[in-house]
PDB file of N, CA and C in Angstrom:
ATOM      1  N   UNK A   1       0.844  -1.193   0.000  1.00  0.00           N
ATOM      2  CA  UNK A   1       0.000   0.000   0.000  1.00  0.00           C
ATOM      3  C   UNK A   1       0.882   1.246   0.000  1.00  0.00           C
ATOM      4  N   UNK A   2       0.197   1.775  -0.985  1.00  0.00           N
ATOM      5  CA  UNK A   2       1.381   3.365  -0.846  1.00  0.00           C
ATOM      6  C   UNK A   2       0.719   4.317   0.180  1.00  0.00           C
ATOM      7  N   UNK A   3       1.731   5.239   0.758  1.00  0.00           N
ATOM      8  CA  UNK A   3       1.174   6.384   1.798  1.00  0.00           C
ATOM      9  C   UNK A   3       1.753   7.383   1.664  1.00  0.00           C
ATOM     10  N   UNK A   4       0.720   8.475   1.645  1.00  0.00           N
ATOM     11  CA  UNK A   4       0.543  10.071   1.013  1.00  0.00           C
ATOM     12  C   UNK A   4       0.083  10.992   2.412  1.00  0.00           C
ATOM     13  N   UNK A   5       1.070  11.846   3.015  1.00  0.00           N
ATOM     14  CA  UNK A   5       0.890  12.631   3.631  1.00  0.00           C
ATOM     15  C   UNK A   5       0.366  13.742   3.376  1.00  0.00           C
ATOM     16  N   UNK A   6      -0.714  14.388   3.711  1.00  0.00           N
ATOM     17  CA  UNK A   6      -1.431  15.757   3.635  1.00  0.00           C
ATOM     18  C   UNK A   6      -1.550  16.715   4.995  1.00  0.00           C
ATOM     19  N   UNK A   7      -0.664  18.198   4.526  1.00  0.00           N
ATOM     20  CA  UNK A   7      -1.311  18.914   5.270  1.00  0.00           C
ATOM     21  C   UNK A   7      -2.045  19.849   5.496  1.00  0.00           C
ATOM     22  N   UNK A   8      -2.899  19.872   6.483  1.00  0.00           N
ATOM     23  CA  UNK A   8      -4.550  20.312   6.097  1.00  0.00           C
ATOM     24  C   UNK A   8      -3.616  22.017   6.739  1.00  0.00           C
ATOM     25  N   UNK A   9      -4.295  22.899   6.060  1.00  0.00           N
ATOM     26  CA  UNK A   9      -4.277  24.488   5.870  1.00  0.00           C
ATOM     27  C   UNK A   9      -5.532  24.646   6.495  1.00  0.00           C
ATOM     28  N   UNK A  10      -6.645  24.257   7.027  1.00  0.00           N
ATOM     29  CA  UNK A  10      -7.392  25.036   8.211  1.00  0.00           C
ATOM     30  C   UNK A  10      -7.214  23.381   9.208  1.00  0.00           C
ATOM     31  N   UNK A  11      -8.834  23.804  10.069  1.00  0.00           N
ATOM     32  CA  UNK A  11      -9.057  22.264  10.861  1.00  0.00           C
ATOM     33  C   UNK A  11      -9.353  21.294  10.206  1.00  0.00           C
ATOM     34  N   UNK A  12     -10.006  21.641   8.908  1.00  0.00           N
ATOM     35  CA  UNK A  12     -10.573  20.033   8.893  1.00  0.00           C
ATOM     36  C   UNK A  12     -10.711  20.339   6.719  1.00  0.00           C
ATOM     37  N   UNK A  13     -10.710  19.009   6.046  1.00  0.00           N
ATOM     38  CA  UNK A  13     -10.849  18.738   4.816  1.00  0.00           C
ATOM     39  C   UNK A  13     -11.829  18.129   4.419  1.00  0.00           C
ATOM     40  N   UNK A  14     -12.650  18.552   3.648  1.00  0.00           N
ATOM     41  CA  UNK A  14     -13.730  17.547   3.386  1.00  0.00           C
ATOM     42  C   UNK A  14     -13.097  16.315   2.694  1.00  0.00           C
ATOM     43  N   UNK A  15     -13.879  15.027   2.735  1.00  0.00           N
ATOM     44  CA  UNK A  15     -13.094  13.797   2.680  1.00  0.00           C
ATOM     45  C   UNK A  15     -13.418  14.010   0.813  1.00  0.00           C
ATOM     46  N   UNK A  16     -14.284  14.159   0.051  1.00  0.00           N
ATOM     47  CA  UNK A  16     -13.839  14.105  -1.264  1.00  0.00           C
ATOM     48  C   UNK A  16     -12.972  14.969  -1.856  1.00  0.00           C
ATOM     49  N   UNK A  17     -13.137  16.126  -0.915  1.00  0.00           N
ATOM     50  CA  UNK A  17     -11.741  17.456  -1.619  1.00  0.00           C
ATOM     51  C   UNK A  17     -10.479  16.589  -1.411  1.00  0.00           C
ATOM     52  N   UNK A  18     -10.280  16.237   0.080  1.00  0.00           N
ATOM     53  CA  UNK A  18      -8.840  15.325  -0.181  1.00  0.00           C
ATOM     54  C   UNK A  18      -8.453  14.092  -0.915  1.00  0.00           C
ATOM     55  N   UNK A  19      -9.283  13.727  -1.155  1.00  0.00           N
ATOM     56  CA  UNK A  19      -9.332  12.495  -2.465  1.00  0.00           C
ATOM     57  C   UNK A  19      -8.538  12.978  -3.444  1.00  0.00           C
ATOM     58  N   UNK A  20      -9.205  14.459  -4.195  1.00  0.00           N
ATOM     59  CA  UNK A  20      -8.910  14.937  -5.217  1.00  0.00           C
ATOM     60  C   UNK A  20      -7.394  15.674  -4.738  1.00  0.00           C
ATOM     61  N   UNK A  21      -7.243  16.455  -3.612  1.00  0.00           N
ATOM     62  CA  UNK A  21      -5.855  16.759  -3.359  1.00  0.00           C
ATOM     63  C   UNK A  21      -4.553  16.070  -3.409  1.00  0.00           C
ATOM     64  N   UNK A  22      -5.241  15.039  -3.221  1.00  0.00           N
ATOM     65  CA  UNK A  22      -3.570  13.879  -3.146  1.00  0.00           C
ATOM     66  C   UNK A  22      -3.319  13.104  -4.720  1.00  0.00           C
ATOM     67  N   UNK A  23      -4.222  12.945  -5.216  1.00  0.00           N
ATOM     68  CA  UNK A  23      -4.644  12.613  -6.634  1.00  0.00           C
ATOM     69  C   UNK A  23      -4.900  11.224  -6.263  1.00  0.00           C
ATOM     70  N   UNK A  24      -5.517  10.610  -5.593  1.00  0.00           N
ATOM     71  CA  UNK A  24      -6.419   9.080  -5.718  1.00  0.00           C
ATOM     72  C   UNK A  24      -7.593   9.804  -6.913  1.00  0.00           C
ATOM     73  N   UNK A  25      -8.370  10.714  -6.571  1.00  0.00           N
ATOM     74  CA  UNK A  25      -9.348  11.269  -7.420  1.00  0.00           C
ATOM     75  C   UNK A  25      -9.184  11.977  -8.624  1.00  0.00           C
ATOM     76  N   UNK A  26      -9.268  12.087  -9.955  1.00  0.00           N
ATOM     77  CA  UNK A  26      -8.877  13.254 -10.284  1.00  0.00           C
ATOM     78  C   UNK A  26      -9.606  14.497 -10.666  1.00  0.00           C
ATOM     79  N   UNK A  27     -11.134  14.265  -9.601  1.00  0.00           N
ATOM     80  CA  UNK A  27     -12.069  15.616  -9.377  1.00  0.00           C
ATOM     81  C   UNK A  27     -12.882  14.928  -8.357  1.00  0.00           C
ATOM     82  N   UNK A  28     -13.186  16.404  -7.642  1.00  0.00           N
ATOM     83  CA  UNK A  28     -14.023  16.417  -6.552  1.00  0.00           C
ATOM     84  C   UNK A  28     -15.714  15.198  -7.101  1.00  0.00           C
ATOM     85  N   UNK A  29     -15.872  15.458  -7.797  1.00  0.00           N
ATOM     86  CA  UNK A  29     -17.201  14.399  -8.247  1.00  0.00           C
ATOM     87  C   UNK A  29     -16.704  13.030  -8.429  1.00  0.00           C
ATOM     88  N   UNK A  30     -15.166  12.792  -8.572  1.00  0.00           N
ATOM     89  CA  UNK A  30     -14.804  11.420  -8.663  1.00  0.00           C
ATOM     90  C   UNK A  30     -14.771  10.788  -7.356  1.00  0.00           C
ATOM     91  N   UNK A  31     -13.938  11.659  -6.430  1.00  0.00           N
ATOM     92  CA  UNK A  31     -14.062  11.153  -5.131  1.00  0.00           C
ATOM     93  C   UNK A  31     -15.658  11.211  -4.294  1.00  0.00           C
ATOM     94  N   UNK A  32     -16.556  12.191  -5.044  1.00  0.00           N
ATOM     95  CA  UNK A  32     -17.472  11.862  -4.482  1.00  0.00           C
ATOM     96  C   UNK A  32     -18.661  10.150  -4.941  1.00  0.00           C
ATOM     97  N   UNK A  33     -17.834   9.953  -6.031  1.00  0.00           N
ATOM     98  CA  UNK A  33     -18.174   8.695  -6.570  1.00  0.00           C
ATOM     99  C   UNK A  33     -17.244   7.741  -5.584  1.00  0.00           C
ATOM    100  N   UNK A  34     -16.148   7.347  -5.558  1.00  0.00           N
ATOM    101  CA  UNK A  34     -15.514   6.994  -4.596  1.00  0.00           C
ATOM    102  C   UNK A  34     -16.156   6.411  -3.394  1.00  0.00           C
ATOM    103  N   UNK A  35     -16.609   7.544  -2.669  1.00  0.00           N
ATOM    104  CA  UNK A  35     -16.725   7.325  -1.211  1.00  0.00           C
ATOM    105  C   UNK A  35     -18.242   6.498  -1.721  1.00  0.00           C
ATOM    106  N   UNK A  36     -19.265   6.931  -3.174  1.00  0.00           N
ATOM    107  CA  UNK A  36     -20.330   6.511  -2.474  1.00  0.00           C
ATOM    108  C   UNK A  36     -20.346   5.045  -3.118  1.00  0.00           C
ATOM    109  N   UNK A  37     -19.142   4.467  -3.943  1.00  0.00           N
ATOM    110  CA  UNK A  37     -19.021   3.299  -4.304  1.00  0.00           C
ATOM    111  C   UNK A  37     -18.812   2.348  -2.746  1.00  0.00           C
ATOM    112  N   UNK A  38     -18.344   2.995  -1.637  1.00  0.00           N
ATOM    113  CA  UNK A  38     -17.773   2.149  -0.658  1.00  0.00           C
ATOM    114  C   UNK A  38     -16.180   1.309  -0.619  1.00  0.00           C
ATOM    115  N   UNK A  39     -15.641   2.180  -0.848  1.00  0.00           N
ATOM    116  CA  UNK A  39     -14.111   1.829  -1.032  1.00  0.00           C
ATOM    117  C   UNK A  39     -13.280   2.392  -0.410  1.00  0.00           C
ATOM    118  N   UNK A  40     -14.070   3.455   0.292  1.00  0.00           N
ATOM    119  CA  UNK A  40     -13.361   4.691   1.354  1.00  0.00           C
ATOM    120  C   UNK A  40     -13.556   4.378   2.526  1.00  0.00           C
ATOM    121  N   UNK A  41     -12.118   3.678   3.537  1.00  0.00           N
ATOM    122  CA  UNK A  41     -12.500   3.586   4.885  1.00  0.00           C
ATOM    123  C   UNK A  41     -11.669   5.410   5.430  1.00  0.00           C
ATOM    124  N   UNK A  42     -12.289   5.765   6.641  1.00  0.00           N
ATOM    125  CA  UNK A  42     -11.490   6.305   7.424  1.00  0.00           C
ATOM    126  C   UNK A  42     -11.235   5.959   8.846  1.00  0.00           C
ATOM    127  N   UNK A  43      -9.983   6.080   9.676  1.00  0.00           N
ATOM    128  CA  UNK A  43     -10.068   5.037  10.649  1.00  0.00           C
ATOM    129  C   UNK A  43     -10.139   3.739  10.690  1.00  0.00           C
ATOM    130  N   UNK A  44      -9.887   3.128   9.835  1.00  0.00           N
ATOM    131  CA  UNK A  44     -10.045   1.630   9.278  1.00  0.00           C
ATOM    132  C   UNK A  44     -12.031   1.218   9.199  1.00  0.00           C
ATOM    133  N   UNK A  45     -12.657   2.484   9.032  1.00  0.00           N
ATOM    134  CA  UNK A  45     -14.328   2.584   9.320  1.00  0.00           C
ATOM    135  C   UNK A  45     -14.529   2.752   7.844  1.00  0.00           C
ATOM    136  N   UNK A  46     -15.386   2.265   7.184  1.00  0.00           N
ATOM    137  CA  UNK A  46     -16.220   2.172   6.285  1.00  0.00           C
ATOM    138  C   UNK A  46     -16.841   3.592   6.319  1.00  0.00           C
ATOM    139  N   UNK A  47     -16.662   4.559   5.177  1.00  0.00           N
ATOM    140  CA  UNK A  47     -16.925   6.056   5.513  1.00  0.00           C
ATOM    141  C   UNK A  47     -17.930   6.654   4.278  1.00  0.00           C
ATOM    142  N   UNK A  48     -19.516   6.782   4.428  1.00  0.00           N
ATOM    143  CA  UNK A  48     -20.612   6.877   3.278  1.00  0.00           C
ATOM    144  C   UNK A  48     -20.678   8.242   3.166  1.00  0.00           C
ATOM    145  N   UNK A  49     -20.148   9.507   3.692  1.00  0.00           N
ATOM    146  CA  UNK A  49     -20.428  10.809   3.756  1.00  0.00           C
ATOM    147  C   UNK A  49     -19.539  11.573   2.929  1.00  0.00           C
ATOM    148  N   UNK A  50     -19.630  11.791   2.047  1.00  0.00           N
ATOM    149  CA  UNK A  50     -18.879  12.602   0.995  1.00  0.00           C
ATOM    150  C   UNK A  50     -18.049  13.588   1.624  1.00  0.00           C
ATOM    151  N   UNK A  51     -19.045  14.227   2.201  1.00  0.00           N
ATOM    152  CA  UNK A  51     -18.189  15.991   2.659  1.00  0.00           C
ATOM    153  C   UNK A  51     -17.900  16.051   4.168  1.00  0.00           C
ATOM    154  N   UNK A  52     -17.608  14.288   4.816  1.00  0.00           N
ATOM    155  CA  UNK A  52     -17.041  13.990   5.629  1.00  0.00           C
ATOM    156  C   UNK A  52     -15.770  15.006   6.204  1.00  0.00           C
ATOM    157  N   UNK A  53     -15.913  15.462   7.621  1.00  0.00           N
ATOM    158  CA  UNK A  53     -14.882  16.373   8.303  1.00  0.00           C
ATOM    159  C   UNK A  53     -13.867  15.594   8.329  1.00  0.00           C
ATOM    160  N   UNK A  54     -12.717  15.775   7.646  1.00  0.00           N
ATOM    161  CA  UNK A  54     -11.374  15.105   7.716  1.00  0.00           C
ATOM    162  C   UNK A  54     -10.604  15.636   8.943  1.00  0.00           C
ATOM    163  N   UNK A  55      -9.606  15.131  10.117  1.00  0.00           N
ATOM    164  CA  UNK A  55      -9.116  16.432  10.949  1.00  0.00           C
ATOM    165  C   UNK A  55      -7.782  15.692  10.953  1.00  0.00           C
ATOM    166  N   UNK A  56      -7.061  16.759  11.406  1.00  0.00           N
ATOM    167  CA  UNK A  56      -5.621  16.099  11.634  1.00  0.00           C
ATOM    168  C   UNK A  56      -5.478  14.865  12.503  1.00  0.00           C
ATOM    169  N   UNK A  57      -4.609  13.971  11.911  1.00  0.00           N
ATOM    170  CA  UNK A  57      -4.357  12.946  13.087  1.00  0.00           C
ATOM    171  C   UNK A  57      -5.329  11.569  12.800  1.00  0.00           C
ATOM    172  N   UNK A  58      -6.037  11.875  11.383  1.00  0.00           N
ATOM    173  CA  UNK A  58      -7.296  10.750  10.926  1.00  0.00           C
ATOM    174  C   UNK A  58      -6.182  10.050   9.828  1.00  0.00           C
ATOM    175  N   UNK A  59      -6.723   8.869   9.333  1.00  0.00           N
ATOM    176  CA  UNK A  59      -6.384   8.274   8.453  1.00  0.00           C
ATOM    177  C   UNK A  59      -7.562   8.014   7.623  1.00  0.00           C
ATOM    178  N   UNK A  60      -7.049   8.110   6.166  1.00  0.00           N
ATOM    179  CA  UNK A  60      -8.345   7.802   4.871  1.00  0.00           C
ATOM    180  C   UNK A  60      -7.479   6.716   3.711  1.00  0.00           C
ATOM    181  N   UNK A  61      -8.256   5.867   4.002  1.00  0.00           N
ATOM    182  CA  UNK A  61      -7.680   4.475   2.770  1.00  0.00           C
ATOM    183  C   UNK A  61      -8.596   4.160   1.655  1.00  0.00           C
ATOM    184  N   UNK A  62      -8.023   4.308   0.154  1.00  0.00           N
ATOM    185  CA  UNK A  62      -8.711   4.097  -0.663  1.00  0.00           C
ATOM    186  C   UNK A  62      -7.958   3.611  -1.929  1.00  0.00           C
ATOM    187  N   UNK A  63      -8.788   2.532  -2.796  1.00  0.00           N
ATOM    188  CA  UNK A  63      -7.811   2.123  -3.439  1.00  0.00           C
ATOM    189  C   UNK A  63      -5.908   1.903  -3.516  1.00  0.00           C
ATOM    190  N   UNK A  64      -5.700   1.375  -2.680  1.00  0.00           N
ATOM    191  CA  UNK A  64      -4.974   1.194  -2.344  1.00  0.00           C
ATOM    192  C   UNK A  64      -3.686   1.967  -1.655  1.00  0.00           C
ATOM    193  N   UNK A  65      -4.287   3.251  -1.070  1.00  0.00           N
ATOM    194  CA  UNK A  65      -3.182   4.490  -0.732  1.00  0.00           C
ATOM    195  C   UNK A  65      -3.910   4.996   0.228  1.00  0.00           C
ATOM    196  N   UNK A  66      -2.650   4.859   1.672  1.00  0.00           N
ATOM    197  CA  UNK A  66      -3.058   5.700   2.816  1.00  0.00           C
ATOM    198  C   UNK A  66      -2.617   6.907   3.085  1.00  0.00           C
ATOM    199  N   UNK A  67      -3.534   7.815   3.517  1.00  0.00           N
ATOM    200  CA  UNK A  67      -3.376   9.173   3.745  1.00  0.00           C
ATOM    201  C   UNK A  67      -3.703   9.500   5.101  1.00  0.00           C
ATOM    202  N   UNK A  68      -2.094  10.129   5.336  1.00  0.00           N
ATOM    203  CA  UNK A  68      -1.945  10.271   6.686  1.00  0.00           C
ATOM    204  C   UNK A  68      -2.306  12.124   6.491  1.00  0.00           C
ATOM    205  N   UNK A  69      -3.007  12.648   7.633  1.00  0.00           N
ATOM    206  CA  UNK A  69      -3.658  13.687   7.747  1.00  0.00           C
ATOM    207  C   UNK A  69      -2.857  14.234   9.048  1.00  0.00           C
ATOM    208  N   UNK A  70      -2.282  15.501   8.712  1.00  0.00           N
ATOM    209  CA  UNK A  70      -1.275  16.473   9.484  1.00  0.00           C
ATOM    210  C   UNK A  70      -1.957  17.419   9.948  1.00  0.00           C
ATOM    211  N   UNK A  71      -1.495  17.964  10.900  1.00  0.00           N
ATOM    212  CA  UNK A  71      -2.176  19.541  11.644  1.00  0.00           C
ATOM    213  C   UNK A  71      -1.402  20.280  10.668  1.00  0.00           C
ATOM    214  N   UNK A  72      -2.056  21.501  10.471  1.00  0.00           N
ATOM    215  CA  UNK A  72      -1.333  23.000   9.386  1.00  0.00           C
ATOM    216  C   UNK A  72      -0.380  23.107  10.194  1.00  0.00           C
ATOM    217  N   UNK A  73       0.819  24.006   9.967  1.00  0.00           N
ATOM    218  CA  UNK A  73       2.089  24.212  10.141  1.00  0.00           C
ATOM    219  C   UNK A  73       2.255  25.255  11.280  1.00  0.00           C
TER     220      UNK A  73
END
């Protein structure tokens, strides 16, 4: 599994914007296809909410790439 660090610039990312930020997605409507295919855990949790609050310190796994989620700088 590959792993992609992101760091979030406010508190929190919506979970299909970061799809598309890291490039698993390559648009916000893909990742919102994504999550509602069921292929998106966060927390190792099965995650159905598109515009899901991402926060630092979460993990999001999808197709095969984990994204580790950072506090802003």
């Amino acid at each position: 599994m590959q792993t992609r660090e992101f760091r979030l610039r406010d508190d929190h990312v919506r979970l299909c914007d970061l799809l598309k930020l890291v490039g698993v997605a390559d648009s916000g409507g893909r990742g919102k296809q994504l999550v509602a295919a069921g292929v998106v855990t966060v927390d190792g949790q099965p995650e159905s909410r598109k515009t899901a609050k991402i926060r630092a310190g979460q993990q999001v796994e999808c197709e095969g790439v984990r994204i580790l989620v950072r506090a802003p700088e």
